[in-house]
N, C-alpha and C. Protein backbone atom coordinates (compact mmCIF):
# COMPACT_ATOMS: atom_id res chain seq x y z
N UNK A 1 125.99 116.33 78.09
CA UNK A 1 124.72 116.84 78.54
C UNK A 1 124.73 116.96 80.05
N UNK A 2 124.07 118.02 80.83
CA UNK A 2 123.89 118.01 81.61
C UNK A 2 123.42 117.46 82.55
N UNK A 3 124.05 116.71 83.58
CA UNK A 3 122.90 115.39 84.62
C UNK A 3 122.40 116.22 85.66
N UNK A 4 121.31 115.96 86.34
CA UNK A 4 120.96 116.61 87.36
C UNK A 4 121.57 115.55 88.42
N UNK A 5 121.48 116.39 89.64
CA UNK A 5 121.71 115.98 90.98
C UNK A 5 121.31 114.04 91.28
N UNK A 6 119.90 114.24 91.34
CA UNK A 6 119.22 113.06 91.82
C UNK A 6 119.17 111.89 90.31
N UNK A 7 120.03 112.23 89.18
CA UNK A 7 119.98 111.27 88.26
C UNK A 7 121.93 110.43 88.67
N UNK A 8 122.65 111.55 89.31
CA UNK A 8 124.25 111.35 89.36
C UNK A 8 123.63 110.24 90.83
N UNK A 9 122.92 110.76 91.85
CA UNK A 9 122.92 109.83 92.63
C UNK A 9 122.11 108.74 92.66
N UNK A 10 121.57 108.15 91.77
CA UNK A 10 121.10 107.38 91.59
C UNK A 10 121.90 106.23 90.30
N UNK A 11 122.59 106.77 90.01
CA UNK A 11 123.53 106.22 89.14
C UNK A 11 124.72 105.94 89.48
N UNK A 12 124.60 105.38 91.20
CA UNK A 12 125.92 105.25 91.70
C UNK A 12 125.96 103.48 92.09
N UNK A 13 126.30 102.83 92.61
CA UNK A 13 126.69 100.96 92.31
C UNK A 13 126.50 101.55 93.92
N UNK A 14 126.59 102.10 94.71
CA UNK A 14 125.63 102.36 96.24
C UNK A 14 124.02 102.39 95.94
N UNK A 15 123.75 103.13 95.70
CA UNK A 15 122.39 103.05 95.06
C UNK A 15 121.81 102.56 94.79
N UNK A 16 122.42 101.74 93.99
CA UNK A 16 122.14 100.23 93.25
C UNK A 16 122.29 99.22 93.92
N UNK A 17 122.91 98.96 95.37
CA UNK A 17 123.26 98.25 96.39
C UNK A 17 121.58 98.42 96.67
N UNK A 18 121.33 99.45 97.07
CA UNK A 18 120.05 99.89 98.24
C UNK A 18 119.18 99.06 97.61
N UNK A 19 119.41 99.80 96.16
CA UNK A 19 117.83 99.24 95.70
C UNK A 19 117.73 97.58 95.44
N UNK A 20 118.75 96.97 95.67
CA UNK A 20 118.35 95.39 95.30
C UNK A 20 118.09 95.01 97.00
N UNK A 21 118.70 95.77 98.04
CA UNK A 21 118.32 95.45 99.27
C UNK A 21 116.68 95.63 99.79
N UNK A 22 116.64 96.99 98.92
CA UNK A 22 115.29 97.01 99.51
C UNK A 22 114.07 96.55 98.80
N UNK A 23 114.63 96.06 97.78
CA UNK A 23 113.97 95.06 97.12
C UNK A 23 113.36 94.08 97.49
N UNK A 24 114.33 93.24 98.42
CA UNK A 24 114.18 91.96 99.16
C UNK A 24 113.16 92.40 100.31
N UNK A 25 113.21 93.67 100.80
CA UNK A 25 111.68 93.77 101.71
C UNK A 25 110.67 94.41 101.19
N UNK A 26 110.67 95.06 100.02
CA UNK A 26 109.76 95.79 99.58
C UNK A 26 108.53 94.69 98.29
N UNK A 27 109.24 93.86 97.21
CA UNK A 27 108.83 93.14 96.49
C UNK A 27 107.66 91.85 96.98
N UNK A 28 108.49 90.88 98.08
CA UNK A 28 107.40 90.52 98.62
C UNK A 28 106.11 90.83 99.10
N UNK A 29 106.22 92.16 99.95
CA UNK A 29 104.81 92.75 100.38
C UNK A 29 104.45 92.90 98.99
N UNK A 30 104.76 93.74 98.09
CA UNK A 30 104.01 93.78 96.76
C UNK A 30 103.00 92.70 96.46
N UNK A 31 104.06 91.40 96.29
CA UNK A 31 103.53 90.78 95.73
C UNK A 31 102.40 89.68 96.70
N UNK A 32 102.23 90.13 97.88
CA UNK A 32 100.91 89.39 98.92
C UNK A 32 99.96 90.32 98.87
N UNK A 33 100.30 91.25 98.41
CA UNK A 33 99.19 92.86 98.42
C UNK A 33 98.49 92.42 96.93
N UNK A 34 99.45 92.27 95.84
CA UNK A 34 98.21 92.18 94.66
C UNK A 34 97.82 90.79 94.67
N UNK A 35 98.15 89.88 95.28
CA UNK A 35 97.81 88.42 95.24
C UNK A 35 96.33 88.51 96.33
N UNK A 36 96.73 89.28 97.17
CA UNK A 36 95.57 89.26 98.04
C UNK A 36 94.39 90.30 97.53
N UNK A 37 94.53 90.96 96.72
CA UNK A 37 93.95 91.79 96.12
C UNK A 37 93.24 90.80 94.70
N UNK A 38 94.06 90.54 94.38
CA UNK A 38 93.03 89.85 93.32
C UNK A 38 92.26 88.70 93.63
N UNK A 39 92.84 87.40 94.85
CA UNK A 39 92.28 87.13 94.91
C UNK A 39 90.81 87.19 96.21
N UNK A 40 90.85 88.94 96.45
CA UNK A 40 89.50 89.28 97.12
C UNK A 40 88.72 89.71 95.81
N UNK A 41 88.94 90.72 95.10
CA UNK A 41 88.39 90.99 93.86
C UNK A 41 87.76 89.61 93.52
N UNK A 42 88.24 88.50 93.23
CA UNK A 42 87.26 87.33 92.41
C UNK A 42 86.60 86.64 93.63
N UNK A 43 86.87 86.33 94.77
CA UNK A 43 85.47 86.14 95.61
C UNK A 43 84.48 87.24 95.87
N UNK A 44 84.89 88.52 95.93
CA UNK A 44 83.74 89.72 96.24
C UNK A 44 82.86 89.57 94.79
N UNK A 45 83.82 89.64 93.49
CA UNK A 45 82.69 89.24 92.53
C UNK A 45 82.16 88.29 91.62
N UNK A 46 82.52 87.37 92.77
CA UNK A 46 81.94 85.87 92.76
C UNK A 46 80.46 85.93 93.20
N UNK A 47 80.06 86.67 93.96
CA UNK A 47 79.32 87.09 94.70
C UNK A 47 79.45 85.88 95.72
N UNK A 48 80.41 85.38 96.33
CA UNK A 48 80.70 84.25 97.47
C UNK A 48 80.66 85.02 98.58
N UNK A 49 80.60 85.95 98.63
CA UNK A 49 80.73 87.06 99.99
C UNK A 49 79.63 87.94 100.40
N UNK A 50 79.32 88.65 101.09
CA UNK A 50 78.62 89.90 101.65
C UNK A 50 79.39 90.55 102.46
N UNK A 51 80.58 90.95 101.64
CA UNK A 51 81.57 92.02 102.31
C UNK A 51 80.95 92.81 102.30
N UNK A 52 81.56 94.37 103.21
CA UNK A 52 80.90 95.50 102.93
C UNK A 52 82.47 96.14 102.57
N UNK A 53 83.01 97.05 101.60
CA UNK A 53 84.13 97.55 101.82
C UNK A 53 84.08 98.86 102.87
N UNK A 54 84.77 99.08 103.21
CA UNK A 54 85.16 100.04 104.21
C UNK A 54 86.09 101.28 103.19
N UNK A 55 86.48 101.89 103.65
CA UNK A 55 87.57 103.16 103.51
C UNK A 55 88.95 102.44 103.62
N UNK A 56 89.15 101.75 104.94
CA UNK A 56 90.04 101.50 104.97
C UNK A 56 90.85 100.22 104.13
N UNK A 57 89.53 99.30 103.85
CA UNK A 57 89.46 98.03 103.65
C UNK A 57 90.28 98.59 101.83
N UNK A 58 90.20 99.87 101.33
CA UNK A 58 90.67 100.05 100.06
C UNK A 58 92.00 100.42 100.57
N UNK A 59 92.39 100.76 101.16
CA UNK A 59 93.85 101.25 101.33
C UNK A 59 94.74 100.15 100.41
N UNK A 60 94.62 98.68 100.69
CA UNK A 60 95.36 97.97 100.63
C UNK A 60 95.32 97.51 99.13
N UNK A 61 94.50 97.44 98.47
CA UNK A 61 94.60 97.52 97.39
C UNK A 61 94.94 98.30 96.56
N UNK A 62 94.46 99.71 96.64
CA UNK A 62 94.85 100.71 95.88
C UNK A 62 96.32 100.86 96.26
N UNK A 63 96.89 100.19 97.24
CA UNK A 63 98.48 100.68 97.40
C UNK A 63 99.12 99.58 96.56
N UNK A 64 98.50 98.63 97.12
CA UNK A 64 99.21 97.31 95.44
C UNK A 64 98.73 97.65 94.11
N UNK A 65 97.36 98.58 93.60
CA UNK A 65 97.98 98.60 92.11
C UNK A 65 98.37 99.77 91.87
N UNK A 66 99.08 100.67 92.90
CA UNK A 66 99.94 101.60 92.80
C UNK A 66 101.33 101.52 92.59
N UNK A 67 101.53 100.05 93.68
CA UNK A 67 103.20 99.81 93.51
C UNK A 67 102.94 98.52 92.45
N UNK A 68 102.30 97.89 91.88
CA UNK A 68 102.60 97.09 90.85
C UNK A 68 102.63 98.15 89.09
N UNK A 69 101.84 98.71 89.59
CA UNK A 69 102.08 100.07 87.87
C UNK A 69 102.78 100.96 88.71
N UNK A 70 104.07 100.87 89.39
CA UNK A 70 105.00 101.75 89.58
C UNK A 70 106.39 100.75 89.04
N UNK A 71 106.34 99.57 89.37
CA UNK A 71 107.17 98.23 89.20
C UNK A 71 107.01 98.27 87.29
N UNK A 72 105.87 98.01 87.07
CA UNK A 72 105.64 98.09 85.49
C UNK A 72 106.19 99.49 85.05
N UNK A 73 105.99 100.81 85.58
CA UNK A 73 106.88 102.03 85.28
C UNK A 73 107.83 101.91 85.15
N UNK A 74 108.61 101.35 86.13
CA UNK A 74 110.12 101.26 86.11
C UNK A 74 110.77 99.94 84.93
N UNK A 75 110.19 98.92 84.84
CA UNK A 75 110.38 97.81 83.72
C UNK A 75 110.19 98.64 82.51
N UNK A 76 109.19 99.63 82.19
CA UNK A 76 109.20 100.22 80.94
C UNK A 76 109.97 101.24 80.60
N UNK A 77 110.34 102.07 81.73
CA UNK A 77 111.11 103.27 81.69
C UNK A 77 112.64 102.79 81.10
N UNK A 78 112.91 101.70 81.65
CA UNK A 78 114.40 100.99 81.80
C UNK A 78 114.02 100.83 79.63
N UNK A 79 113.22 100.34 78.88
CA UNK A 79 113.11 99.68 77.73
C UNK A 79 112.93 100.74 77.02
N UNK A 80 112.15 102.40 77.83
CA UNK A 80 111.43 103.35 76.92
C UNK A 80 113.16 104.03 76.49
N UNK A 81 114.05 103.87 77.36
CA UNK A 81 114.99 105.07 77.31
C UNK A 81 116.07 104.41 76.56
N UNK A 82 116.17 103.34 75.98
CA UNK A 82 116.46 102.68 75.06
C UNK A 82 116.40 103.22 73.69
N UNK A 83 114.99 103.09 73.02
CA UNK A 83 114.07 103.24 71.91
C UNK A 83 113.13 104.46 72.41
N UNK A 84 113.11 105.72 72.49
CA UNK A 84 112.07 106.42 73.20
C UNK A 84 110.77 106.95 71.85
N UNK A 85 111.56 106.79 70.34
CA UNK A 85 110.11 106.79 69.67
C UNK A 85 109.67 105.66 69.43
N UNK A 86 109.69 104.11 69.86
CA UNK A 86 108.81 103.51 70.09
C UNK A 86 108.14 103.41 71.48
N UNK A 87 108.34 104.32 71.98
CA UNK A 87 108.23 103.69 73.66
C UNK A 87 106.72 105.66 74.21
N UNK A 88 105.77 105.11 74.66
CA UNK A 88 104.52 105.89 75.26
C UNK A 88 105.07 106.08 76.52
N UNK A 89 105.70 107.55 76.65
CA UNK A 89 106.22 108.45 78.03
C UNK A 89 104.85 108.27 78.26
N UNK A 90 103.69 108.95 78.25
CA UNK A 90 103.08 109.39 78.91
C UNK A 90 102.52 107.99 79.73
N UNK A 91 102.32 106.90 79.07
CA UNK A 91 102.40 105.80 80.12
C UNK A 91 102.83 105.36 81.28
N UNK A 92 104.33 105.43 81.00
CA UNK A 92 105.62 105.34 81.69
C UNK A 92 105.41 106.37 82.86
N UNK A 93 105.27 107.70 82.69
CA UNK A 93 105.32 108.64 83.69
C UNK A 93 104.25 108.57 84.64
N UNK A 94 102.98 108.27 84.06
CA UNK A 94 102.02 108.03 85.10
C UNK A 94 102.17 106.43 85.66
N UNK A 95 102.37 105.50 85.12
CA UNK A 95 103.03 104.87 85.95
C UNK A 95 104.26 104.69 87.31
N UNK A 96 104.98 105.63 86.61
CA UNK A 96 105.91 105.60 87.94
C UNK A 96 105.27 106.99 88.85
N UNK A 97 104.51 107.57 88.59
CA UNK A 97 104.04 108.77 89.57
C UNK A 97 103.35 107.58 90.34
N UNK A 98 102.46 106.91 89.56
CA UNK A 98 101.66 105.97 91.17
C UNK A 98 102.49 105.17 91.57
N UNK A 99 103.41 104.96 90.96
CA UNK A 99 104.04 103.99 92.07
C UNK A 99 104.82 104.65 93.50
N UNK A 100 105.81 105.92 92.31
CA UNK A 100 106.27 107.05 93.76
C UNK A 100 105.03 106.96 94.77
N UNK A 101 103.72 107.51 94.36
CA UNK A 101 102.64 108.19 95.42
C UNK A 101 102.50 106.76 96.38
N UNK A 102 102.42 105.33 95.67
CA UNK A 102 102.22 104.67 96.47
C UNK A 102 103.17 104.14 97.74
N UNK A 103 104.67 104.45 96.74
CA UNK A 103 105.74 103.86 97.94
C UNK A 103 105.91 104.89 99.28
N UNK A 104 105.45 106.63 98.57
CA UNK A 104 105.67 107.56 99.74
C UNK A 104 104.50 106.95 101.00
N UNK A 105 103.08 106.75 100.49
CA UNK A 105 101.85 106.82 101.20
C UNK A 105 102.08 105.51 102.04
N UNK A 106 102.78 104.31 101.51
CA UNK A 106 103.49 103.30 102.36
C UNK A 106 103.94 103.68 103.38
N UNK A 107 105.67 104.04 103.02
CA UNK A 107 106.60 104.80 104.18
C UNK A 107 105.64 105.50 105.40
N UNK A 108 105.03 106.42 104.80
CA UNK A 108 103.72 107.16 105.91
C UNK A 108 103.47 106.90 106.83
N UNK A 109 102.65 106.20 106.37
CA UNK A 109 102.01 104.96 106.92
C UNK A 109 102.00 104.21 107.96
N UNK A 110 103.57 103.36 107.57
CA UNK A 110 104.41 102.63 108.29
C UNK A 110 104.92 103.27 109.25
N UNK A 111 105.85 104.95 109.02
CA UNK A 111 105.88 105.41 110.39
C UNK A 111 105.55 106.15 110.64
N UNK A 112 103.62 106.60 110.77
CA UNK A 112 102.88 107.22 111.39
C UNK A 112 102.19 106.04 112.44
N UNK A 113 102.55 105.06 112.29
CA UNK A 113 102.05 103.49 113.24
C UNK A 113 103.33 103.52 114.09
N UNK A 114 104.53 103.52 113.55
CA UNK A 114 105.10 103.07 114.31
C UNK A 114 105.68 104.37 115.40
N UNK A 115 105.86 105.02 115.21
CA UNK A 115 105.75 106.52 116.23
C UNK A 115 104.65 106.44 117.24
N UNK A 116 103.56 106.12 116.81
CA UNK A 116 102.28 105.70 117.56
C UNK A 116 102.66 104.74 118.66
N UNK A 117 103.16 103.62 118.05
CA UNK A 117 103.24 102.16 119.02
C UNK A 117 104.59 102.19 119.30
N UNK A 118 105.77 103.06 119.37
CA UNK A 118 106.61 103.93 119.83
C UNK A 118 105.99 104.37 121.34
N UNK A 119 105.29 104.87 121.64
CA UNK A 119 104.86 105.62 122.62
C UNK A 119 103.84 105.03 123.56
N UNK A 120 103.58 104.15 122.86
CA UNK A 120 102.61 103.02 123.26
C UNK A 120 103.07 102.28 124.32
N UNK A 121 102.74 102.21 126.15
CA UNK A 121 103.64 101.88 127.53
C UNK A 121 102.96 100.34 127.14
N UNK A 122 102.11 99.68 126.22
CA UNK A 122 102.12 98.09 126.10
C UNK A 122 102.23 97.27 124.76
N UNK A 123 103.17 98.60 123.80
CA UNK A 123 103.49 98.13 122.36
C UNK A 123 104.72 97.10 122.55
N UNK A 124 105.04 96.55 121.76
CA UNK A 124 106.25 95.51 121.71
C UNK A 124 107.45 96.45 122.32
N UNK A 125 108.81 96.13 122.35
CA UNK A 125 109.74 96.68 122.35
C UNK A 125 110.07 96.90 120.57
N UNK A 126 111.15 97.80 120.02
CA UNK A 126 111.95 97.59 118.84
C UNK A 126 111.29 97.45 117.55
N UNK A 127 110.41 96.74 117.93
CA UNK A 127 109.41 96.39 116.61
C UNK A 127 109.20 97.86 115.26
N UNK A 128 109.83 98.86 115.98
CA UNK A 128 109.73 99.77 115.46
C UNK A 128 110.82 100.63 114.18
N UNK A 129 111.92 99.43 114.78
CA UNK A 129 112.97 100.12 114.00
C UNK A 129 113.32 99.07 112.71
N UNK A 130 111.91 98.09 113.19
CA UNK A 130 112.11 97.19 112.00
C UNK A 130 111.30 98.17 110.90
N UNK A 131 110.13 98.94 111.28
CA UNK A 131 109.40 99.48 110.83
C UNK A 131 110.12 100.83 109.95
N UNK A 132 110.84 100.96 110.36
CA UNK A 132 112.09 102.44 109.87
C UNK A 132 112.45 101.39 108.79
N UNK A 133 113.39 100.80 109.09
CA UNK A 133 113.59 100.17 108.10
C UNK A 133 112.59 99.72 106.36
N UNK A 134 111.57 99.20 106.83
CA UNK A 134 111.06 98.72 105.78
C UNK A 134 110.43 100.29 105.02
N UNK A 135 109.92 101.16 105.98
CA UNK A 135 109.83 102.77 105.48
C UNK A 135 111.03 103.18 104.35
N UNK A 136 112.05 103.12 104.87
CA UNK A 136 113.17 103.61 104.60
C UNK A 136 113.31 102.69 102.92
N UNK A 137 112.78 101.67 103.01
CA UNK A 137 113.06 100.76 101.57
C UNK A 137 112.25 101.08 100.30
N UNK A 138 110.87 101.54 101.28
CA UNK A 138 110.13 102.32 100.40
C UNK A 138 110.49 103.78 99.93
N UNK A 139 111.39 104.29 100.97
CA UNK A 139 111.74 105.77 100.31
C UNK A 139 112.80 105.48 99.14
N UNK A 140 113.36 104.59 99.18
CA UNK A 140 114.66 104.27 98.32
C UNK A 140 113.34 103.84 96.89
N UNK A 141 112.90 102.75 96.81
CA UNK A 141 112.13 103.09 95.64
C UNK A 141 111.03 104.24 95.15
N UNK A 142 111.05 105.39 96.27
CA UNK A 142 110.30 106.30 95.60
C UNK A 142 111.03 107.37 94.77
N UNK A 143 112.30 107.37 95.94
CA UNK A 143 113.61 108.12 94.79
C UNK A 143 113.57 107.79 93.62
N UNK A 144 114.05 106.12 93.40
CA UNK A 144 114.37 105.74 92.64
C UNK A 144 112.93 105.94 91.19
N UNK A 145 112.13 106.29 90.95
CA UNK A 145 110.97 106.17 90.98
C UNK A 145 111.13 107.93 90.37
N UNK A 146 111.68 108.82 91.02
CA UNK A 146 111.67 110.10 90.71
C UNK A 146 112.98 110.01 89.86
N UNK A 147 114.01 109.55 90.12
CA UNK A 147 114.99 109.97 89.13
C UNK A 147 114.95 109.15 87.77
N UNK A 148 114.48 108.54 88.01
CA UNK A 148 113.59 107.35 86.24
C UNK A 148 112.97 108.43 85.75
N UNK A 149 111.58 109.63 86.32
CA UNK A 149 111.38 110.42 85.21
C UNK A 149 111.85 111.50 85.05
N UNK A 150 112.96 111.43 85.32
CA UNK A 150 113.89 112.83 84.89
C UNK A 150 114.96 111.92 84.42
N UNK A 151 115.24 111.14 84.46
CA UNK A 151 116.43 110.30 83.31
C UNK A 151 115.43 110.33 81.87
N UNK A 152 113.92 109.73 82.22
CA UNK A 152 113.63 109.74 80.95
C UNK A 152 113.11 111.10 80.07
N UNK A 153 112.45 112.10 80.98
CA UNK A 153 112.57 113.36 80.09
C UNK A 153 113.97 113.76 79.73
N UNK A 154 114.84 113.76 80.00
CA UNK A 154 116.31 113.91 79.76
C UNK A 154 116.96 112.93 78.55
N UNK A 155 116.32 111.65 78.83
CA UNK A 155 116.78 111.00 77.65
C UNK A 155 116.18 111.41 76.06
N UNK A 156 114.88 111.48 76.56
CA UNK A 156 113.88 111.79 75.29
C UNK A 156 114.55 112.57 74.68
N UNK A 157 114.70 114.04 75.44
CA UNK A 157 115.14 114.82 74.74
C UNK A 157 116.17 115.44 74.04
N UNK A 158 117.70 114.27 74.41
CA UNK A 158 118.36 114.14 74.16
C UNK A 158 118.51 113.34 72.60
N UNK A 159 118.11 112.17 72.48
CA UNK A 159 117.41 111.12 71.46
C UNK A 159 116.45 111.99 70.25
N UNK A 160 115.52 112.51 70.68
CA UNK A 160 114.32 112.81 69.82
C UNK A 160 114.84 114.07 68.84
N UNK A 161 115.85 114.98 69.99
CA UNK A 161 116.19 116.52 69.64
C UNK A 161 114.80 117.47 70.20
N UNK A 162 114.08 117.00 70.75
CA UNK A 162 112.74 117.96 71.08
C UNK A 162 112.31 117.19 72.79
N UNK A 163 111.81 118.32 73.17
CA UNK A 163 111.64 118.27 74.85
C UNK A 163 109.88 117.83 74.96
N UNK A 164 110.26 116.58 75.89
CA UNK A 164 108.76 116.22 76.29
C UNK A 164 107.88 117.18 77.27
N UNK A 165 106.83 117.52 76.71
CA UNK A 165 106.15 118.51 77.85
C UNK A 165 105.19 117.48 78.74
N UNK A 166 105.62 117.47 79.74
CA UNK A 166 105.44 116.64 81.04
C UNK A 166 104.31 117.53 81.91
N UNK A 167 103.20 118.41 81.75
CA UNK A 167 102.53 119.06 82.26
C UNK A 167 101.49 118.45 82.27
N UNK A 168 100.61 117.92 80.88
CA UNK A 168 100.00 117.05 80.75
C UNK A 168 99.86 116.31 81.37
N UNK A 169 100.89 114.90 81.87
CA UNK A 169 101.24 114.24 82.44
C UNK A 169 100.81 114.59 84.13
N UNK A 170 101.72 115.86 84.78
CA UNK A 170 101.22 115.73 86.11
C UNK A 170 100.00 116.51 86.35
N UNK A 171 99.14 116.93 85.37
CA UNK A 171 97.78 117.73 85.59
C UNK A 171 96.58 116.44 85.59
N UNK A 172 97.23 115.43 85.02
CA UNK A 172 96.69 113.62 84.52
C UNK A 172 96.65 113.02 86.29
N UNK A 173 98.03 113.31 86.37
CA UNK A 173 98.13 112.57 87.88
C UNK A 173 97.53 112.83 88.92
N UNK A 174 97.53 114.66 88.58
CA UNK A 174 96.58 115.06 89.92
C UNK A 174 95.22 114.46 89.86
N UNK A 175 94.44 114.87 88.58
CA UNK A 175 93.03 114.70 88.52
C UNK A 175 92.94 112.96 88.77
N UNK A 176 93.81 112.24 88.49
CA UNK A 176 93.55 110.80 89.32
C UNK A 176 93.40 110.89 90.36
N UNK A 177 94.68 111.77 91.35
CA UNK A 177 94.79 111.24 92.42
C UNK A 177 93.07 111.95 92.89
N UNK A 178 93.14 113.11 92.40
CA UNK A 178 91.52 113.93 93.29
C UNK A 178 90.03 112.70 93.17
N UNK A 179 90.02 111.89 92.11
CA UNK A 179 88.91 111.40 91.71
C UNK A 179 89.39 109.74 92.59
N UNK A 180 90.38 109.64 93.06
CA UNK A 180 90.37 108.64 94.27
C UNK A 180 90.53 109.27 95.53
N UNK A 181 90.82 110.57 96.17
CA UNK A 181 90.09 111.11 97.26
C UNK A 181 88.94 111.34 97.49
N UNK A 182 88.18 112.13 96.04
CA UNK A 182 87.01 112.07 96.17
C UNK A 182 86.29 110.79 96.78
N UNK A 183 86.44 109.65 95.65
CA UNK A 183 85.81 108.48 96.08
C UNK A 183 85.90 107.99 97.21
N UNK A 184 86.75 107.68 97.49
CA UNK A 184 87.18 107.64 99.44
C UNK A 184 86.45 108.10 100.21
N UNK A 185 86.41 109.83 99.92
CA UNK A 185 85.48 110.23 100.76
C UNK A 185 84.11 110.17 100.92
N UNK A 186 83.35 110.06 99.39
CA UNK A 186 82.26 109.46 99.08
C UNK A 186 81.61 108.27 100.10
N UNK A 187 82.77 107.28 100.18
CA UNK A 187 82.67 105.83 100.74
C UNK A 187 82.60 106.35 102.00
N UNK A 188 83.08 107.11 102.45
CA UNK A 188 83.45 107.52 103.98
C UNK A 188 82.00 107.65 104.26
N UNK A 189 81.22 108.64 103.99
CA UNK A 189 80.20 109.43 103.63
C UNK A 189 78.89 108.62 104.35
C-alpha cells in the first residue's frame, strides 16, 4: 500500500527520538495546565471565589483540554489502528485535531512572546531560545498528531476494505473551533 510522505517520516526511530524528547518538555506543562485547570474549575464552583474570567484567563485552560484530548487522541489512535471496527474514528480524529490546534496555538504563542521580548532593550538575555525550543516540541507533537490521522484513515481503509469519509469529521472541527471564537469574543464583548 501506498505510504504518504509525512506517515514514512514519522515512522522513522529519529522521529521517535524527538518525540520522547519533546515529551520531557511538553508533558509536564500539560500536566500543571489541567491540574491547574481543574483545580480552578472546583474552587470557581465552589463558589470560594469572586473571580471574574477574562478572555485571556481561558486561554489556559482551553489549551490543556485541547492537549489532554489530543494525548487521549493519540493513546486511542495507537489501539484504534489495531482493531479499527471496534475502535470510533470519529472520536479519535477530533481528538487529535484539538490536540494538533492546541499544540500549533501553543508554539504561537510561545514565539509570538518570545520575538517580542527578543527585541525587548530590558528582556532577559537567551531566554528566548529556550522558548524556540519548547515551540519547536510542540511542533513535533503537532506533526506527530497529523500523521496519526492519516495513518489511521489509511489503516481503516486498508483493514475495513472501505474508505473513511473524514469530511464530517473536519466540518465537526471547524464548527467547534467557530463556537469557541465566537464565545471568546462574546466574553471579550
Amino acid at each position: 500500500m501506498h505510504r504518504h510522505v509525512i506517515e514514512r517520516l514519522t515512522d522513522t526511530a529519529v522521529f521517535r527520538c524527538m518525540l520522547v524528547i519533546s515529551a520531557i518538555a511538553v508533558l509536564p506543562v500539560l500536566f500543571m495546565g489541567v491540574t491547574t485547570t481543574f483545580f480552578g474549575a472546583v474552587v470557581m464552583l465552589g463558589g470560594h471565589s469572586d473571580w471574574a474570567l477574562e478572555s485571556a484567563s481561558l486561554a489556559i485552560p482551553l489549551l490543556s483540554i485541547g492537549g489532554a484530548l489530543g494525548f487521549l487522541g493519540y493513546q486511542r489512535a495507537h489501539w484504534g489502528l489495531k482493531d479499527p471496527w471496534l475502535h470510533n474514528m470519529t472520536v479519535t480524529l477530533v481528538f487529535l485535531a484539538a490536540g494538533v490546534l492546541a499544540a500549533l496555538s501553543v508554539a504561537g504563542f510561545v514565539l509570538v512572546t518570545a520575538f517580542a521580548g527578543w527585541f525587548d532593550p530590558w528582556g532577559p538575555d537567551g531566554w528566548w531560545a529556550l522558548a524556540a525550543l519548547f515551540a519547536a516540541a510542540n511542533l513535533v507533537w503537532a506533526f506527530a498528531g497529523i500523521a496519526w490521522m492519516q495513518r489511521l484513515l489509511d489503516g481503516y481503509a486498508e483493514k475495513t476494505g472501505r474508505a473513511f469519509d473524514g469530511l464530517p469529521v473536519v466540518l465537526l472541527c471547524v464548527a467547534i473551533a467557530l463556537v469557541i471564537a465566537a464565545t471568546l469574543k462574546t466574553i471579550t464583548l
